[in-house]
Protein backbone atom coordinates (compact mmCIF):
# COMPACT_ATOMS: atom_id res chain seq x y z
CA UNK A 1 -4.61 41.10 -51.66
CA UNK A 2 -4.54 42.95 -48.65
CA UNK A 3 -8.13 41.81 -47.43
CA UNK A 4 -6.35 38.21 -47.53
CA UNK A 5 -3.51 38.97 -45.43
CA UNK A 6 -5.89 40.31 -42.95
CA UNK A 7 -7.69 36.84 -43.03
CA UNK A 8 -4.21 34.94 -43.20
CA UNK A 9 -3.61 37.25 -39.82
CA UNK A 10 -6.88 36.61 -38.30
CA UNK A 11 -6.55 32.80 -38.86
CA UNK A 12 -3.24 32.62 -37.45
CA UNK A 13 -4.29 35.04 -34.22
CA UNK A 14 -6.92 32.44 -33.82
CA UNK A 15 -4.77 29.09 -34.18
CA UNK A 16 -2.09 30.82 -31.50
CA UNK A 17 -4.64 31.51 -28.56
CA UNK A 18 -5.81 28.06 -28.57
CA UNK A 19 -3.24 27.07 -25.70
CA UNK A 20 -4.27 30.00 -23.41
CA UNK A 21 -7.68 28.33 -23.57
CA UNK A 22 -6.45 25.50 -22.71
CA UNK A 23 -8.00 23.89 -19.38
CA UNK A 24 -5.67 23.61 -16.39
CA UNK A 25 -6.87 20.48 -16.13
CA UNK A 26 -6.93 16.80 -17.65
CA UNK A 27 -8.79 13.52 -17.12
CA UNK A 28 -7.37 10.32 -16.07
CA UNK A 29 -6.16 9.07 -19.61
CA UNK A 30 -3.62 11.87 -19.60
CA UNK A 31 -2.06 11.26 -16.30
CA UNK A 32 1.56 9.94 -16.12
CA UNK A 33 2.57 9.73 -19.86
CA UNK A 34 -1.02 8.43 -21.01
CA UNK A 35 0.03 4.81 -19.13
CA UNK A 36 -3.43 4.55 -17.73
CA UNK A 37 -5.84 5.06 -20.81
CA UNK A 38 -8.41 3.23 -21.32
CA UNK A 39 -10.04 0.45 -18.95
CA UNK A 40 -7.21 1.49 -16.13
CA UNK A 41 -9.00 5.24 -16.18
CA UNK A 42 -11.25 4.14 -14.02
CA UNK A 43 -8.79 2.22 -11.61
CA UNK A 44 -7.09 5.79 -10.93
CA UNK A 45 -10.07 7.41 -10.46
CA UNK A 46 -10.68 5.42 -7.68
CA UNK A 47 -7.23 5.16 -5.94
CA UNK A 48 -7.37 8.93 -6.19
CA UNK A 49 -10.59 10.00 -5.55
CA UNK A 50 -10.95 12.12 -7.97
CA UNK A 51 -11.90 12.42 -11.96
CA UNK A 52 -9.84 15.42 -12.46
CA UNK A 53 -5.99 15.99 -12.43
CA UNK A 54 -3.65 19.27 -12.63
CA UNK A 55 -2.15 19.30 -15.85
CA UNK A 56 1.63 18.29 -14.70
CA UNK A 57 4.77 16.90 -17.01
CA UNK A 58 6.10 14.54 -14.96
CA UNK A 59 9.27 13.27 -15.97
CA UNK A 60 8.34 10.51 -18.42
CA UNK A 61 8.74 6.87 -19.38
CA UNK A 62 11.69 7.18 -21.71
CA UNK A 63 13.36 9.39 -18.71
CA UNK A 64 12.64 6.59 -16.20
CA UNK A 65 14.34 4.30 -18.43
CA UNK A 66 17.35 5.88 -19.05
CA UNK A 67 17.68 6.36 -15.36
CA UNK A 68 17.46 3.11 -14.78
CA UNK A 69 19.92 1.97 -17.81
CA UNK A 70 22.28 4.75 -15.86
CA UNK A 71 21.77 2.81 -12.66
CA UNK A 72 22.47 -0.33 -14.00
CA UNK A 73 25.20 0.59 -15.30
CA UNK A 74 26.77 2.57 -12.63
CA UNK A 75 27.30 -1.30 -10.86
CA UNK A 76 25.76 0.11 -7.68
CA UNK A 77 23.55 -1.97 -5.71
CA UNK A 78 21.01 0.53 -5.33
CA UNK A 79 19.97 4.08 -6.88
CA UNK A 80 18.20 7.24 -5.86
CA UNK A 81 14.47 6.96 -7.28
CA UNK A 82 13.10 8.69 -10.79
CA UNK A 83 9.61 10.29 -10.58
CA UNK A 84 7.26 8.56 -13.01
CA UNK A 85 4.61 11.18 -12.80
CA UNK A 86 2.74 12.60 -9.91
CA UNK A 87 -1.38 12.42 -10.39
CA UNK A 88 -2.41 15.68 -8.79
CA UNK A 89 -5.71 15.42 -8.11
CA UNK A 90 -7.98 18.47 -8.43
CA UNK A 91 -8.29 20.77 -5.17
CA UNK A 92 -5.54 18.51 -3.00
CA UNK A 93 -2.15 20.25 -2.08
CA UNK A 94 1.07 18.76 -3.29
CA UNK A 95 1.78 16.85 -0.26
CA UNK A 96 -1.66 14.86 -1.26
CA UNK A 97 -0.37 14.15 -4.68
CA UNK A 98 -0.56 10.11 -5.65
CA UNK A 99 3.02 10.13 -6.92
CA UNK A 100 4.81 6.77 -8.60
CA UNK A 101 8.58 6.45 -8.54
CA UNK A 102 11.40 3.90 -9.70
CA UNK A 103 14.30 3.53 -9.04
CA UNK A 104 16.60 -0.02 -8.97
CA UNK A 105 16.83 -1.69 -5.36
CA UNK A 106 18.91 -3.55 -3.35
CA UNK A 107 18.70 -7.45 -3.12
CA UNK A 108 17.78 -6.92 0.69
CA UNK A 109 15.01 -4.97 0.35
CA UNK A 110 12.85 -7.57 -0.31
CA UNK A 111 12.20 -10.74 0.76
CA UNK A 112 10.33 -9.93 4.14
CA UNK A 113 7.71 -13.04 4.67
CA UNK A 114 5.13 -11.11 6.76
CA UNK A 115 3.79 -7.89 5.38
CA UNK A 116 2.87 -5.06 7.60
CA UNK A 117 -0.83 -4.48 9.09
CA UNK A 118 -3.29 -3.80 6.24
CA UNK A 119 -1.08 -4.68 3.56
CA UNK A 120 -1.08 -8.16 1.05
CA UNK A 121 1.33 -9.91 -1.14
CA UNK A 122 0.16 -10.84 -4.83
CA UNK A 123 2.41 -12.60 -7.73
CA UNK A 124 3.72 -9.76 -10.11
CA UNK A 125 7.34 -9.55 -10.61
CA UNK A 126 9.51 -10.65 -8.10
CA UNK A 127 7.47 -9.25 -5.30
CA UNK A 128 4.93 -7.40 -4.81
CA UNK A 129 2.76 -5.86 -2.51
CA UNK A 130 0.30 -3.69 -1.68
CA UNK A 131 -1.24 -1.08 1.46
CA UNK A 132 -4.03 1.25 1.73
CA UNK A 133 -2.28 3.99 0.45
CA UNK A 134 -0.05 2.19 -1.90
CA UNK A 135 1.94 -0.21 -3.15
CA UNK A 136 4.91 -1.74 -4.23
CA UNK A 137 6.39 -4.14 -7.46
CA UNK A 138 9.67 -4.91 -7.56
CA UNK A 139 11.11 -6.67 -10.75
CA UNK A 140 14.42 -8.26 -12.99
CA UNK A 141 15.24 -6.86 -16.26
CA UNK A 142 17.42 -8.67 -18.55
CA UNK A 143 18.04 -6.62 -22.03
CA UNK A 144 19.90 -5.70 -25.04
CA UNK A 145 19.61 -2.48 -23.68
CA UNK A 146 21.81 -2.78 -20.38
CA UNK A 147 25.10 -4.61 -20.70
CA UNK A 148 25.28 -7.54 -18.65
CA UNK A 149 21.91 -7.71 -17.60
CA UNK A 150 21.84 -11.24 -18.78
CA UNK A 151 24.15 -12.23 -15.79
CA UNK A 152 23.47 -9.76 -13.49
CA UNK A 153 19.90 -8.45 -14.35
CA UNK A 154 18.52 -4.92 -13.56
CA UNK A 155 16.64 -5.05 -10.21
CA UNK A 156 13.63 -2.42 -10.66
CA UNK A 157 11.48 -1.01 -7.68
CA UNK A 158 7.92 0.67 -8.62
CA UNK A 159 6.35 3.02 -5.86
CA UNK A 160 2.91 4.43 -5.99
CA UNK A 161 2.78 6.41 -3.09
CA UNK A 162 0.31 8.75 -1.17
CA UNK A 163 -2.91 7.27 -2.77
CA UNK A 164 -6.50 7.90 -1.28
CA UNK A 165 -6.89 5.58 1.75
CA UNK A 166 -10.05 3.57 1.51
CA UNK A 167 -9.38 1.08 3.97
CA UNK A 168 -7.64 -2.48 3.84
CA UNK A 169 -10.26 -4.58 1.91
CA UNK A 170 -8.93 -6.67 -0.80
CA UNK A 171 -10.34 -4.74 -3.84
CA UNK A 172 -8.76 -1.34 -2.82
CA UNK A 173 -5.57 -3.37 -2.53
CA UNK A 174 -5.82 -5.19 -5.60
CA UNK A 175 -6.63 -1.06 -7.27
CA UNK A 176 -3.39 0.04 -6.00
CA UNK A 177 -1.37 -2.96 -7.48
CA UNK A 178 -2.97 -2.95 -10.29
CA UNK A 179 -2.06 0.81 -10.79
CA UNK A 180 1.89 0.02 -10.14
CA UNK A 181 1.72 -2.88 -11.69
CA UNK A 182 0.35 -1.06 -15.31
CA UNK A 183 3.42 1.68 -15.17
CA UNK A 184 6.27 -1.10 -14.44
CA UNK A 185 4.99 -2.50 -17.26
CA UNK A 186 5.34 0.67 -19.58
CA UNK A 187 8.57 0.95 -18.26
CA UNK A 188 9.99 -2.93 -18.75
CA UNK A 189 8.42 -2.63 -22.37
CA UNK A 190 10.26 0.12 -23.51
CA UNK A 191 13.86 -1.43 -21.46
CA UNK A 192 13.14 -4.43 -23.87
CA UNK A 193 12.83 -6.66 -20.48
CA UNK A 194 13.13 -10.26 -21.16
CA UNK A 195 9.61 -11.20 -20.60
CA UNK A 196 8.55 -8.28 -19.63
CA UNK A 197 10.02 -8.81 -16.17
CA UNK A 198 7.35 -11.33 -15.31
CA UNK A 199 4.80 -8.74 -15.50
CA UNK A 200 1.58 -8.99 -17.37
CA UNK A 201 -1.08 -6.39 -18.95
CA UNK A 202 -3.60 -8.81 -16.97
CA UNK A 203 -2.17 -9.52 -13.65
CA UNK A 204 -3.08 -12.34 -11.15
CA UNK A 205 -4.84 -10.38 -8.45
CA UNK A 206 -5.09 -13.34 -6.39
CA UNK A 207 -3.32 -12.40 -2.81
CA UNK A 208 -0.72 -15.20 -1.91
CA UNK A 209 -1.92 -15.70 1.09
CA UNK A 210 -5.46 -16.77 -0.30
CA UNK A 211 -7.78 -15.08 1.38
């Protein structure tokens, strides 16, 4: 009896140092509440520069959404931002980090018909656009989940911020969007968005000004 307690012991000794093995570090699939796994892994890899991320909790989809439901519902026309996640890449310090926020924006903070140098316009959401170290999707949530969204919907801003700048040409633009574009989408599925805010798991990476 006693020789199988000692194995019992051993066994358990063994399960409980599994997490101090446990690499510091993660690839892109676990980055920002598992939103980019699978073909998008790639797509982060390259707005980052990188193929390895510290292993940070960021605050979460279901957090982001209940800030926003908060914000909503607070009747204010704007709201201080929720951090998504940041995407720490490997060996950069924390002012480097690619970071993605939300928070729910103001009716004049969009609408601006020339974008700045370097940066394009594409159809996702309401608005959208993107820069060499970021970009930008702002979107309309009508849901069960937020009273009177259905006459006054939600108005949802997505940030990713601080990315690796690889200069202005279209497909490192159309990266960055794409990125943004992936984690509003997370977070108008789980609101319950009424068409999922106009955004799409396949977005139209066409720029709107056609070039």
């Amino acid at each position: 009896m006693t020789g199988v307690v000692l194995a019992l012991g051993a066994v358990a000794v063994a399960c409980g140092s599994g997490g101090e093995d446990e690499s510091p570090y993660v690839g892109a699939a676990e980055v920002c509440d598992g939103v980019f796994a699978g073909p998008l892994e790639k797509t982060i890899e390259s707005v980052t520069g990188a193929t390895s991320f510290s292993r940070l909790t960021g605050e979460g989809v279901g957090r982001v959404s209940e800030n926003i439901k908060d914000g909503h519902a607070s009747g204010r026309s704007w709201t201080v931002g929720e951090k998504l996640c940041k995407i720490p890449a490997k060996g950069t310090s924390s002012r480097e980090n690619a970071t993605i926020d939300f928070s729910i924006y103001a009716p004049q903070d969009i609408g601006d018909p020339k974008p700045r140098e370097g940066s394009r316009f594409f159809a996702l959401g309401t608005e959208a656009v993107a820069s060499p170290r970021g970009a930008r999707v702002y979107f309309e949530c009508v849901s069960p989940q937020m009273k009177g969204s259905d006459e006054q919907p939600a108005r949802i801003y997505a940030a990713l911020v601080h990315v690796k700048d690889r200069g202005d040409a279209l497909e490192n633009l159309q990266a960055n969007v794409t990125v943004v574009n992936a984690a509003a989408l997370a977070v108008a599925e789980r609101l319950d968005c009424e068409n999922n805010g106009g955004l799409r798991e396949k977005p139209d990476l066409r720029p709107l000004d056609g070039h």
